[in-house]
C-alpha atoms as a PDB file:
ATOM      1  CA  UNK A   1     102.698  48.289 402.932  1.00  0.00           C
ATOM      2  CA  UNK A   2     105.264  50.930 404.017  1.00  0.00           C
ATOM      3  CA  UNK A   3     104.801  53.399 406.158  1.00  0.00           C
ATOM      4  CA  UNK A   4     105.145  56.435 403.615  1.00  0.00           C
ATOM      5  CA  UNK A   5     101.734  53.974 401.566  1.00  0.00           C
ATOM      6  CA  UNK A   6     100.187  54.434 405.261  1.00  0.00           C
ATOM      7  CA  UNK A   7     100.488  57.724 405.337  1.00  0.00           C
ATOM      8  CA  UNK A   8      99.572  58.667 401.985  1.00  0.00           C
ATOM      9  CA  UNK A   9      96.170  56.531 402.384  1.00  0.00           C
ATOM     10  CA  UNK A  10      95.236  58.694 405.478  1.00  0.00           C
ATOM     11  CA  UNK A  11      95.442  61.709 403.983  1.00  0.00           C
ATOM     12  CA  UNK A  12      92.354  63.913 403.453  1.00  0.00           C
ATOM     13  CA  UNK A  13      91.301  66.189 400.769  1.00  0.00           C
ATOM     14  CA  UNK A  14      89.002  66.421 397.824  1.00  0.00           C
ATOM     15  CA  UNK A  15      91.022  65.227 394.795  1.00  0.00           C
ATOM     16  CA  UNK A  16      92.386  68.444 393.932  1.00  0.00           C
ATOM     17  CA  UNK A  17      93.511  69.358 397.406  1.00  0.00           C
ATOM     18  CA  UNK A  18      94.425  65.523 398.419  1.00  0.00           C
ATOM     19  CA  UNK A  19      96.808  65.216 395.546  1.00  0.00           C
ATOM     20  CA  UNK A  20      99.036  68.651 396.265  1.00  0.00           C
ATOM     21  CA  UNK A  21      99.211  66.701 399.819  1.00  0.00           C
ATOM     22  CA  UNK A  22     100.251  63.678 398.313  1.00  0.00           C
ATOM     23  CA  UNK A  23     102.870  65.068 396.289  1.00  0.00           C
ATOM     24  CA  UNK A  24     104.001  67.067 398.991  1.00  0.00           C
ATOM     25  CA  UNK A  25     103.936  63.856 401.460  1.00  0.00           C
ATOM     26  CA  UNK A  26     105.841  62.484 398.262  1.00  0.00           C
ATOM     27  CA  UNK A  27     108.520  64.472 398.295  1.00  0.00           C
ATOM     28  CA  UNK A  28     109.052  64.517 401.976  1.00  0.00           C
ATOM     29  CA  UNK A  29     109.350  60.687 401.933  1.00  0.00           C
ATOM     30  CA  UNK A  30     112.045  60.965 399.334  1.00  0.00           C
ATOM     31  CA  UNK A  31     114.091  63.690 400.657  1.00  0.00           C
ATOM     32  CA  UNK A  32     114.371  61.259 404.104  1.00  0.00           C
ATOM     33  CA  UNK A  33     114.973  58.332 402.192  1.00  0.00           C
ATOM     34  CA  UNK A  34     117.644  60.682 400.347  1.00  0.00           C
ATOM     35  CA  UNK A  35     119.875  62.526 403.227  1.00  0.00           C
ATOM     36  CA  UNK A  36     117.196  62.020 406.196  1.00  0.00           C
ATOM     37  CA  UNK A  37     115.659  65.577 408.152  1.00  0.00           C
ATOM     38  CA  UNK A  38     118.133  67.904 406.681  1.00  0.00           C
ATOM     39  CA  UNK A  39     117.202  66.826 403.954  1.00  0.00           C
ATOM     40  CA  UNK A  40     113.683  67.673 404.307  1.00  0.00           C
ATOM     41  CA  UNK A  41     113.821  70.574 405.667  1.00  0.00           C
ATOM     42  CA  UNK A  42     115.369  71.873 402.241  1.00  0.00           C
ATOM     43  CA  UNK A  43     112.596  70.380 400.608  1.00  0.00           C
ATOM     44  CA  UNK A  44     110.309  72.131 402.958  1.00  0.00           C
ATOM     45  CA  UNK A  45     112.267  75.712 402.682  1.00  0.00           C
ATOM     46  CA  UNK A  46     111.567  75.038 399.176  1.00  0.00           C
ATOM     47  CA  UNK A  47     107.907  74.560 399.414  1.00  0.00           C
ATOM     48  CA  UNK A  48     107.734  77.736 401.497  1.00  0.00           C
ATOM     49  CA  UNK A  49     109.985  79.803 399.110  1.00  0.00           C
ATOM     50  CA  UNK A  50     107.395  79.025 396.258  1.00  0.00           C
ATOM     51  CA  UNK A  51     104.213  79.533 398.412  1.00  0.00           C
ATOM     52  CA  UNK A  52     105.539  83.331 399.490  1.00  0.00           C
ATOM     53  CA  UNK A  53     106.573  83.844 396.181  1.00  0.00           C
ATOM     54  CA  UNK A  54     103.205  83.209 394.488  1.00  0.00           C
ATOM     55  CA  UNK A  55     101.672  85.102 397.672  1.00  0.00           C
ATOM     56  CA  UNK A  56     103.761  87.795 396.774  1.00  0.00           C
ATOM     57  CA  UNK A  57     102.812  87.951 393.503  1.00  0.00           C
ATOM     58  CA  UNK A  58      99.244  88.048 394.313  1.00  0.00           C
ATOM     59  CA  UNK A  59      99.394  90.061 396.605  1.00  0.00           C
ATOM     60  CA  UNK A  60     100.888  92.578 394.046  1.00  0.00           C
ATOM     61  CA  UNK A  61      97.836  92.021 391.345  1.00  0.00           C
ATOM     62  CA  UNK A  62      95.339  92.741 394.072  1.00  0.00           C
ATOM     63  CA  UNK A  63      96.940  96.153 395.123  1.00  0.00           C
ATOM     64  CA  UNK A  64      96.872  97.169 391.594  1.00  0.00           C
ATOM     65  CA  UNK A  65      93.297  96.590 391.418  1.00  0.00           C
ATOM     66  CA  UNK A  66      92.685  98.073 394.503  1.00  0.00           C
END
């Protein structure tokens, strides 16, 4: 077993939760295998982007309610 299967046995979660984790341990493991830490940290900018963006957007619905 590699280290990226070591890692993604140790990680926690209830199945919902442990598999976002997974994928996102998934897609850091490829982007080093890929072009190594720059690499991954434009897969991790990328993850960010998507989390502020769907912040934003919520954000946005709960003002109108409010």
């Amino acid at each position: 077993m590699g280290y990226s299967e070591a890692v993604k046995r140790k990680i926690p979660g209830d199945t919902n939760e442990k598999k976002r984790r997974e994928e996102l341990w998934g897609k850091i493991a490829d982007a080093y295998e890929r072009g190594g830490e720059d690499t991954i940290k434009s897969v991790l900018l990328g993850e960010a982007e998507g989390i502020y963006t769907e912040f934003d957007r919520l954000l946005r619905e709960l003002r109108k309610k409010l």
